[in-house]
Protein backbone atom coordinates (compact mmCIF):
# COMPACT_ATOMS: atom_id res chain seq x y z
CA UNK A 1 -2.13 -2.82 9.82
CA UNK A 2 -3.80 -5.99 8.82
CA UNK A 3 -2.02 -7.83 6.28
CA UNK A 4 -3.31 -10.93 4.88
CA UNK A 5 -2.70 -14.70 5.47
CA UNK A 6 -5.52 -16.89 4.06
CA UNK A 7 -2.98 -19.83 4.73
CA UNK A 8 -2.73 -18.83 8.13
CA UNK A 9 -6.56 -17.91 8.36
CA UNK A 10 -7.34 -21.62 7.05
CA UNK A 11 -4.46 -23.06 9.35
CA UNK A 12 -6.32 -21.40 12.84
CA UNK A 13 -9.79 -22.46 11.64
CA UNK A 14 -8.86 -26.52 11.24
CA UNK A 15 -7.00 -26.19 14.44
CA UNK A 16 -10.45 -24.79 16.15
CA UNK A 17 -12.29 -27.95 14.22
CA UNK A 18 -9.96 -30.70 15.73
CA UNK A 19 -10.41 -28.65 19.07
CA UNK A 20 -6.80 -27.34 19.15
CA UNK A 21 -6.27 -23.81 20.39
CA UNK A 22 -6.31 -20.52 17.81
CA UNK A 23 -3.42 -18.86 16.18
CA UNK A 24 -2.57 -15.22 15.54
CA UNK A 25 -3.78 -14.14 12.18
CA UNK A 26 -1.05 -11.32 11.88
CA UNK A 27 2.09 -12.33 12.20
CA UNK A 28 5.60 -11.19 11.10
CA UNK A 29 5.50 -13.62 8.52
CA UNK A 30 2.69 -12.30 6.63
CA UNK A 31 3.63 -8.90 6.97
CA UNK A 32 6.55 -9.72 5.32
CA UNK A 33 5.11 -11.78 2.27
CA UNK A 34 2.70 -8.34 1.90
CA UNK A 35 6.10 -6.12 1.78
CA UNK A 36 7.94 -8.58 -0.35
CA UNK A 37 5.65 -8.11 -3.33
CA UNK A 38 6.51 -4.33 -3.51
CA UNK A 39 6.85 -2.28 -6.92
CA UNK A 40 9.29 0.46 -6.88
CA UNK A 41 7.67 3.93 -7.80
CA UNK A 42 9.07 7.45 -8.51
CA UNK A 43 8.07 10.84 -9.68
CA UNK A 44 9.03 14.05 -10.84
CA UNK A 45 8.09 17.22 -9.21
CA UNK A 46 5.83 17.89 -12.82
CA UNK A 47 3.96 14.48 -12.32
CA UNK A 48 0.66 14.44 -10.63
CA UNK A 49 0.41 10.98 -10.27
CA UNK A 50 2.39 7.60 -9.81
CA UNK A 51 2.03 5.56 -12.31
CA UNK A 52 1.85 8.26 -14.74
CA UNK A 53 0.10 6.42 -17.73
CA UNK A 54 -1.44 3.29 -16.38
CA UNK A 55 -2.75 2.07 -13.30
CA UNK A 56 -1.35 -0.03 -10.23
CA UNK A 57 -3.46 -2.63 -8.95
CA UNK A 58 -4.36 -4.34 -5.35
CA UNK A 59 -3.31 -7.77 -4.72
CA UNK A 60 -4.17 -10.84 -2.46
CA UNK A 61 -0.76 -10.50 -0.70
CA UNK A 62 -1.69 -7.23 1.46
CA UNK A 63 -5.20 -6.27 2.31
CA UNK A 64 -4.19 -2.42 2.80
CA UNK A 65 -1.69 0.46 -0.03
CA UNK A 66 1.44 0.46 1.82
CA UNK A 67 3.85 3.18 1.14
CA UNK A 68 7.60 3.74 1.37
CA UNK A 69 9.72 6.36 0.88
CA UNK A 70 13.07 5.60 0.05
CA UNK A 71 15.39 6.60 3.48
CA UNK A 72 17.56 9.24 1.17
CA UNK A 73 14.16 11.16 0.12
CA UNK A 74 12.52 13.94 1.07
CA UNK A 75 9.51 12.80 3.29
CA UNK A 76 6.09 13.18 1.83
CA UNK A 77 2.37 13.47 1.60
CA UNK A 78 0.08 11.00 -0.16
CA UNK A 79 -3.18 10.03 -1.17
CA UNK A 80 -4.71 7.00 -3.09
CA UNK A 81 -6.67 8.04 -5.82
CA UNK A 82 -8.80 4.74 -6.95
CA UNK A 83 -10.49 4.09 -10.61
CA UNK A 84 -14.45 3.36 -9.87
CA UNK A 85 -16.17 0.73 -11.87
CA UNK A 86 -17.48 3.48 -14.80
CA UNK A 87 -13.70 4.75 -15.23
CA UNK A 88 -14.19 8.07 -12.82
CA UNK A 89 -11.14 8.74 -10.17
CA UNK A 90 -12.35 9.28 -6.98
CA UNK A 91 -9.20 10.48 -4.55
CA UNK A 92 -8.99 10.62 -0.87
CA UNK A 93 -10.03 13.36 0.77
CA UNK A 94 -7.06 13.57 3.78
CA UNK A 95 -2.97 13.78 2.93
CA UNK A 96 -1.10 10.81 4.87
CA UNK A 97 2.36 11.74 5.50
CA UNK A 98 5.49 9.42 4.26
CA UNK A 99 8.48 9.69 6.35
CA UNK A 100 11.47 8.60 4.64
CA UNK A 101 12.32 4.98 5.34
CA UNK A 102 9.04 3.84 7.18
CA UNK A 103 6.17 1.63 5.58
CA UNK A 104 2.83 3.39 5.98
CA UNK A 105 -0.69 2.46 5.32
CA UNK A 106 -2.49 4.64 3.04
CA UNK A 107 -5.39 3.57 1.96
CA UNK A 108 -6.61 0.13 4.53
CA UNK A 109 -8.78 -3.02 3.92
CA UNK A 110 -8.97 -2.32 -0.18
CA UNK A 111 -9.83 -5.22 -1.79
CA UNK A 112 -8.02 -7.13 -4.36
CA UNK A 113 -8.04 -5.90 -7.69
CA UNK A 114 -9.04 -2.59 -7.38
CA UNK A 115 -6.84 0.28 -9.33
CA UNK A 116 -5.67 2.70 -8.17
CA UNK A 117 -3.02 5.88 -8.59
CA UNK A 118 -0.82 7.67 -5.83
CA UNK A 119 -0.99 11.25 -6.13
CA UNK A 120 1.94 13.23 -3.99
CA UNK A 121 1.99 16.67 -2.74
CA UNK A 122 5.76 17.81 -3.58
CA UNK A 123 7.15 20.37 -1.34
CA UNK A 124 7.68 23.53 -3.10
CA UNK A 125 11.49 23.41 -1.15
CA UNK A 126 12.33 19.76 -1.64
CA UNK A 127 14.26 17.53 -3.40
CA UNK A 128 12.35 17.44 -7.50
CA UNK A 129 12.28 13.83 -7.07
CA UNK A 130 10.44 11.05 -5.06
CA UNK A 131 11.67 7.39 -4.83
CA UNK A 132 9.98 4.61 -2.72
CA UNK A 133 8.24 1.83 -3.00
CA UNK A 134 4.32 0.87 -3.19
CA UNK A 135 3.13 -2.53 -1.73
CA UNK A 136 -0.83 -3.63 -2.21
């Protein structure tokens, strides 16, 4: 999953100018910065989507909707449902499945500022509750 690094990006590019060799534009590192800027998210079995009543939006710190489920819940489907310019939803067409503890990609190379809603399909034998964590 390609996370960001302009930093890094800008780093490589003056290193080719000065004739110094490249560097790796996904590292550990920059995974981690995209991870570290994670909101926490949760829903009821009765809620359709996550955030309820508003809207979550991309960010310059990962370039793709990376979703966790916390490691003591039920795993779980998703999809990204995204808010088009004239204020119509227009949701994935494929379920990507959430194992509990495990970051997983989503939705990949969104671009920043774009909002957007998770919509989870709760097992009808599950726990009612989903906890985890949303990073984008």
């Amino acid at each position: 999953m390609p996370m960001r690094s302009r930093a890094l990006g800008a780093t490589a590019a003056l290193a080719l100018a000065v004739g110094g060799t490249t560097l790796a534009t996904t590292t550990p590192a920059a995974a981690a910065t995209c991870y570290d800027s994670y909101k926490i998210i949760n829903a009821s079995r009765t809620q359709a989507y996550i955030p309820a009543d508003s809207w979550l939006t991309t960010t310059s710190a990962c370039s793709d909707i990376n979703i966790r489920a916390a490691s003591y819940t039920d795993g779980r489907s998703a999809k990204i449902c995204f808010q088009r310019s004239n204020g119509t939803t227009y949701c994935q067409s494929e379920w990507t499945w959430l194992p509990a503890g495990v970051w997983k990609a989503v939705a990949t190379n969104v671009s920043d500022g774009v909002k957007f809603k998770i919509q989870l399909k709760m097992s009808a034998t599950g726990s009612d509750w989903f906890d985890g964590r949303v990073a984008a």
